[in-house]
N, C-alpha and C. Protein backbone atom coordinates (compact mmCIF):
# COMPACT_ATOMS: atom_id res chain seq x y z
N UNK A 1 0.83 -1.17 0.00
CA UNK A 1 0.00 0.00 0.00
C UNK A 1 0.88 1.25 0.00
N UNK A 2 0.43 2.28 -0.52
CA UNK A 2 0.93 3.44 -1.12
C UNK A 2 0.50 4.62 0.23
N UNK A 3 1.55 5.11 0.65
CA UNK A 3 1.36 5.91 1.56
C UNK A 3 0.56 7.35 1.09
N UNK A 4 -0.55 8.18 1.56
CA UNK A 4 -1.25 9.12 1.01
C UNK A 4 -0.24 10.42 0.80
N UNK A 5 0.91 10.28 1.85
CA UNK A 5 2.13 11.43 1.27
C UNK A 5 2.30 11.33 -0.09
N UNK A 6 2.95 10.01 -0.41
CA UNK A 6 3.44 9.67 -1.44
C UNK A 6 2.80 9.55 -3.00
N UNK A 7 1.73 9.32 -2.88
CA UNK A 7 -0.12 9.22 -3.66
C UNK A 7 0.18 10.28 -4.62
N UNK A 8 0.42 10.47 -5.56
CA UNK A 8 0.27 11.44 -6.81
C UNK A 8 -1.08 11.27 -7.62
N UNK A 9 -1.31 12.37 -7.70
CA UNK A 9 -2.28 12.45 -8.53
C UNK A 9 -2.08 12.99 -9.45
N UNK A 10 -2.60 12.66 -11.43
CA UNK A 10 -2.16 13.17 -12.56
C UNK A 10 -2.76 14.46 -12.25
N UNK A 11 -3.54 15.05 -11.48
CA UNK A 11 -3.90 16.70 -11.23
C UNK A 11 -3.10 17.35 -10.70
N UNK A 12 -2.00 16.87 -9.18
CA UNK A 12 -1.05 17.01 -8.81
C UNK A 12 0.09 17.67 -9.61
N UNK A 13 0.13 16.38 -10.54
CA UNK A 13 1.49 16.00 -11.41
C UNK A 13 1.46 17.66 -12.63
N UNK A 14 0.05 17.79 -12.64
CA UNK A 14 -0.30 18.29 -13.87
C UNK A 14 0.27 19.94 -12.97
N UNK A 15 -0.07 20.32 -12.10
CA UNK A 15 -0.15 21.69 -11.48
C UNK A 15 1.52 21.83 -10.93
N UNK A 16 1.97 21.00 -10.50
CA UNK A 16 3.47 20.92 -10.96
C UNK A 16 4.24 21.38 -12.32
N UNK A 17 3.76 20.53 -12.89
CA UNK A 17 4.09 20.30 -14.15
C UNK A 17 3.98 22.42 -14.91
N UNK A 18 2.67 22.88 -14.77
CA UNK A 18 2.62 23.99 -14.79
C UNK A 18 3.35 25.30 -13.90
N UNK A 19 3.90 24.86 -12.91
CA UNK A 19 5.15 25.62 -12.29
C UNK A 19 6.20 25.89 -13.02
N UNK A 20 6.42 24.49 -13.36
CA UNK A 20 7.64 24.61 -14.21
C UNK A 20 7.69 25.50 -15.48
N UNK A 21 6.55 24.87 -16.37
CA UNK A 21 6.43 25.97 -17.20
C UNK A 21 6.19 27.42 -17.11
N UNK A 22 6.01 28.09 -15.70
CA UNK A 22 6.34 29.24 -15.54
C UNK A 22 7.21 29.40 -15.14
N UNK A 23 7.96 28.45 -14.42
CA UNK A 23 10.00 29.02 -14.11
C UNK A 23 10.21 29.12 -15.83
N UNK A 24 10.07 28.10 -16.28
CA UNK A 24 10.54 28.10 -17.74
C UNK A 24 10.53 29.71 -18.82
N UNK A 25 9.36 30.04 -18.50
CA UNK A 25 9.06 31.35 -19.32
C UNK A 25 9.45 32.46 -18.80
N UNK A 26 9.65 32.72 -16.75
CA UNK A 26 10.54 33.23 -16.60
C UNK A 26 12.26 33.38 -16.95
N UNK A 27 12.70 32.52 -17.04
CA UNK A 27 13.99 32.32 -17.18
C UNK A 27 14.28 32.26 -19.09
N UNK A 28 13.18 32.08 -19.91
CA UNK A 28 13.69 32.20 -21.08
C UNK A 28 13.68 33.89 -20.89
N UNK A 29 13.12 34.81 -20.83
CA UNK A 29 13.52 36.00 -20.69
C UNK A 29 15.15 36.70 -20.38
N UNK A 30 15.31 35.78 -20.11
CA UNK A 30 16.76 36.17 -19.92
C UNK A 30 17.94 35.18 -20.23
N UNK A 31 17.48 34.60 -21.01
CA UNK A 31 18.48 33.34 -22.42
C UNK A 31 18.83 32.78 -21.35
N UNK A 32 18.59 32.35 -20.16
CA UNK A 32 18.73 31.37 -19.54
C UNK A 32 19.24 29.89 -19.74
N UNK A 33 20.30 28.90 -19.70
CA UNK A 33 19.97 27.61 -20.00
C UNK A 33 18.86 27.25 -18.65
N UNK A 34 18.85 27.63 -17.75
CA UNK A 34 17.42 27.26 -16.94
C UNK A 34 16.84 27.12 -17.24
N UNK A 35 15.99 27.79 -18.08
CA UNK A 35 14.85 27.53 -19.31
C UNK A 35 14.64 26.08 -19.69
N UNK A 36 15.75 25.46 -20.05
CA UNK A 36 15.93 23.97 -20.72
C UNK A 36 15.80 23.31 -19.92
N UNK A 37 16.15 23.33 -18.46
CA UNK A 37 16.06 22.75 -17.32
C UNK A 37 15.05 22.56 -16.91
N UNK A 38 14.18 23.74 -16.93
CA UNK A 38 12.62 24.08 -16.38
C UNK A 38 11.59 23.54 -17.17
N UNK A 39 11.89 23.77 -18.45
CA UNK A 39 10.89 22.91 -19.77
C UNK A 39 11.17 21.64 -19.54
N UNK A 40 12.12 20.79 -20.00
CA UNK A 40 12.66 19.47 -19.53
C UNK A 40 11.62 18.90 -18.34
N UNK A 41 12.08 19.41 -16.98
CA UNK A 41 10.87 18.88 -16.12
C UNK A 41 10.05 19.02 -16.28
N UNK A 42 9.04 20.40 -16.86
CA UNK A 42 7.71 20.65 -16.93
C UNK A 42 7.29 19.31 -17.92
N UNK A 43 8.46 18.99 -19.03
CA UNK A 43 7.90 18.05 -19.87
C UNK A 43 7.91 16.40 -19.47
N UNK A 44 8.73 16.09 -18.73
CA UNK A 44 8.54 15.01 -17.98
C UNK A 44 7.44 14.68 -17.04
N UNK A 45 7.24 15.57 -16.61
CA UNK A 45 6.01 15.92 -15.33
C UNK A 45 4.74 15.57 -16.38
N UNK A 46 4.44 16.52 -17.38
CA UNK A 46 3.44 16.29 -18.35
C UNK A 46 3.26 15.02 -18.97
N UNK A 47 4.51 14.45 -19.49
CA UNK A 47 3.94 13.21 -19.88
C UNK A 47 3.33 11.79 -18.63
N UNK A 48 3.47 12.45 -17.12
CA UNK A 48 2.97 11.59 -16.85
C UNK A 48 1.47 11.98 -16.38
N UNK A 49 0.80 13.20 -16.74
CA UNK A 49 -0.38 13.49 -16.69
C UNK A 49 -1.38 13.25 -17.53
N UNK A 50 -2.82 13.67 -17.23
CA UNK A 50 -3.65 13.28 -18.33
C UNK A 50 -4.09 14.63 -19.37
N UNK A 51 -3.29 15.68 -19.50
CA UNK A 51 -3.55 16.89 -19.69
C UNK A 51 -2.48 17.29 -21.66
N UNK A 52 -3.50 16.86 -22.59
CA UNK A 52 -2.66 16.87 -23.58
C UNK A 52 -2.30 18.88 -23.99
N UNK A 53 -2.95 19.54 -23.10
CA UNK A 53 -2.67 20.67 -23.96
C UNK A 53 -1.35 21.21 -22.89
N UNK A 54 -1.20 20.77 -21.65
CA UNK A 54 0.40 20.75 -20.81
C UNK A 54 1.30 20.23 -21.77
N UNK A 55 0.74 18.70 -22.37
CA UNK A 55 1.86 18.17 -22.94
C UNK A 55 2.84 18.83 -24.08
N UNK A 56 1.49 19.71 -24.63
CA UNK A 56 1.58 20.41 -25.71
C UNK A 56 2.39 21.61 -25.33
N UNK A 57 2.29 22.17 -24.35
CA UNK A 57 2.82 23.42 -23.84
C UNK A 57 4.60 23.03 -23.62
N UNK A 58 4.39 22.20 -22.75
CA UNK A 58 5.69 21.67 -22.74
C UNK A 58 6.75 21.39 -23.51
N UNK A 59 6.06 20.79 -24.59
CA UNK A 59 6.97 20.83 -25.99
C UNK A 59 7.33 22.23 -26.34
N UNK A 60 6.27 23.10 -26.58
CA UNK A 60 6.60 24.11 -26.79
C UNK A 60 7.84 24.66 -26.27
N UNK A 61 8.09 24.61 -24.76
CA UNK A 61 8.36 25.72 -23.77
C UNK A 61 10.09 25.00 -24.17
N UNK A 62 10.15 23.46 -24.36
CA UNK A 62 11.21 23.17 -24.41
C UNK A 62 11.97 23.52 -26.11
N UNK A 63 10.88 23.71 -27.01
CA UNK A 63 11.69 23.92 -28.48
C UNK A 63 12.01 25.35 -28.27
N UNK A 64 11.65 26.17 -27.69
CA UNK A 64 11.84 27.55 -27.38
C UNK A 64 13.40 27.34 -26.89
N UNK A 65 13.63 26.85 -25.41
CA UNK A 65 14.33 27.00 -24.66
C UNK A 65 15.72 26.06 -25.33
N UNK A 66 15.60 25.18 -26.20
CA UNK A 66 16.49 24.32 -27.10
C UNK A 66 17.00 25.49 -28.25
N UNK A 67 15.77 26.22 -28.53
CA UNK A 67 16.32 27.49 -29.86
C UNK A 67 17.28 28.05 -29.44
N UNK A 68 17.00 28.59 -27.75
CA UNK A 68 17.66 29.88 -27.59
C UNK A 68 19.13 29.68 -27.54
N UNK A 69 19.59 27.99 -27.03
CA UNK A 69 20.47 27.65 -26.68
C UNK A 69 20.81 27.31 -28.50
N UNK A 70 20.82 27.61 -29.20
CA UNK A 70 21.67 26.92 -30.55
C UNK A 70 21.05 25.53 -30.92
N UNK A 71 20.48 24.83 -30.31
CA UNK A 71 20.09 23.54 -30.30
C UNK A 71 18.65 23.51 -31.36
N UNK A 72 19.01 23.76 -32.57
CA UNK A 72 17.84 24.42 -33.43
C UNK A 72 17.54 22.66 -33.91
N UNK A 73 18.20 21.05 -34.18
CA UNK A 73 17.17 20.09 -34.05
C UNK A 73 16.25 19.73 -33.32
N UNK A 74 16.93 19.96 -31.82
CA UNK A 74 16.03 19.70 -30.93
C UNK A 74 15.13 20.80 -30.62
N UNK A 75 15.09 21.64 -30.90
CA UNK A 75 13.99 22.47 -31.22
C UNK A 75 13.03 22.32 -31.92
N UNK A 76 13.79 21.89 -33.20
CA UNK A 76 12.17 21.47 -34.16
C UNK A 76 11.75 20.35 -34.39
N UNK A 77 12.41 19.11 -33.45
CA UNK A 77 11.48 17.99 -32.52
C UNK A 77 10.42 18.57 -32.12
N UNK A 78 10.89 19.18 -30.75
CA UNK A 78 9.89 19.36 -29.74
C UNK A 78 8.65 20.20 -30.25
N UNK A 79 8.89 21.15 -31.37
CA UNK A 79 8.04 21.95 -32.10
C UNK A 79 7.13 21.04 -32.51
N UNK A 80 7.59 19.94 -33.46
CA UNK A 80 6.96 19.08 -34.20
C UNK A 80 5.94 17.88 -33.44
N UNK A 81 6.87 17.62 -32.10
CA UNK A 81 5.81 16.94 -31.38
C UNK A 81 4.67 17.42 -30.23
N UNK A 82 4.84 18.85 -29.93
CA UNK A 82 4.03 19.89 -29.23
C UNK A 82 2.84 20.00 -30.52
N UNK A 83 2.92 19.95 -31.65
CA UNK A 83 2.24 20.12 -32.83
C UNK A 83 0.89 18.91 -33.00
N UNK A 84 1.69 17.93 -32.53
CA UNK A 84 1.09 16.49 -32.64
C UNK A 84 0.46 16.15 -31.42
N UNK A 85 0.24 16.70 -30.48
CA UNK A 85 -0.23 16.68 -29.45
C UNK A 85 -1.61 17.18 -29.24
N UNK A 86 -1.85 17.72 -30.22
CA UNK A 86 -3.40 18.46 -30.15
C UNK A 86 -4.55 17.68 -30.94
């Protein structure tokens, strides 16, 4: 049995998951590699929720934060699969 601390819920996961994507959009403001850091989790967090337009966001937040850094394939992955998500 699963302790109720420990108990995640994909609503949980999901409102997390949306933190991040606002560290994320903070910190791209200022070419941050944090940004990549912050998208990255927001996007891990998302895929384990039930929320496809997070998932979607997430991609986003991370092809952004992959652009800023030079990382222009992995950018237009994450573009391409934030795309496919809807």
């Amino acid at each position: 049995m699963v302790s109720a601390a420990y108990a995640r819920t994909a609503e949980s996961i999901a409102d997390e998951a949306w933190k991040y994507l606002q560290l994320s959009d903070n910190f791209t403001y200022n070419r941050s590699d944090s940004a990549l850091w912050a998208s990255l989790k927001a996007l891990e967090l998302a895929k384990r929720s039930d929320d496809p337009e997070l998932l979607s966001q997430a991609h986003r937040s991370a092809s952004i934060a992959f652009g800023d850094m030079g990382l222009y394939d992995e950018a237009i992955e994450q573009a391409y699969l934030g795309h496919c998500t809807h």
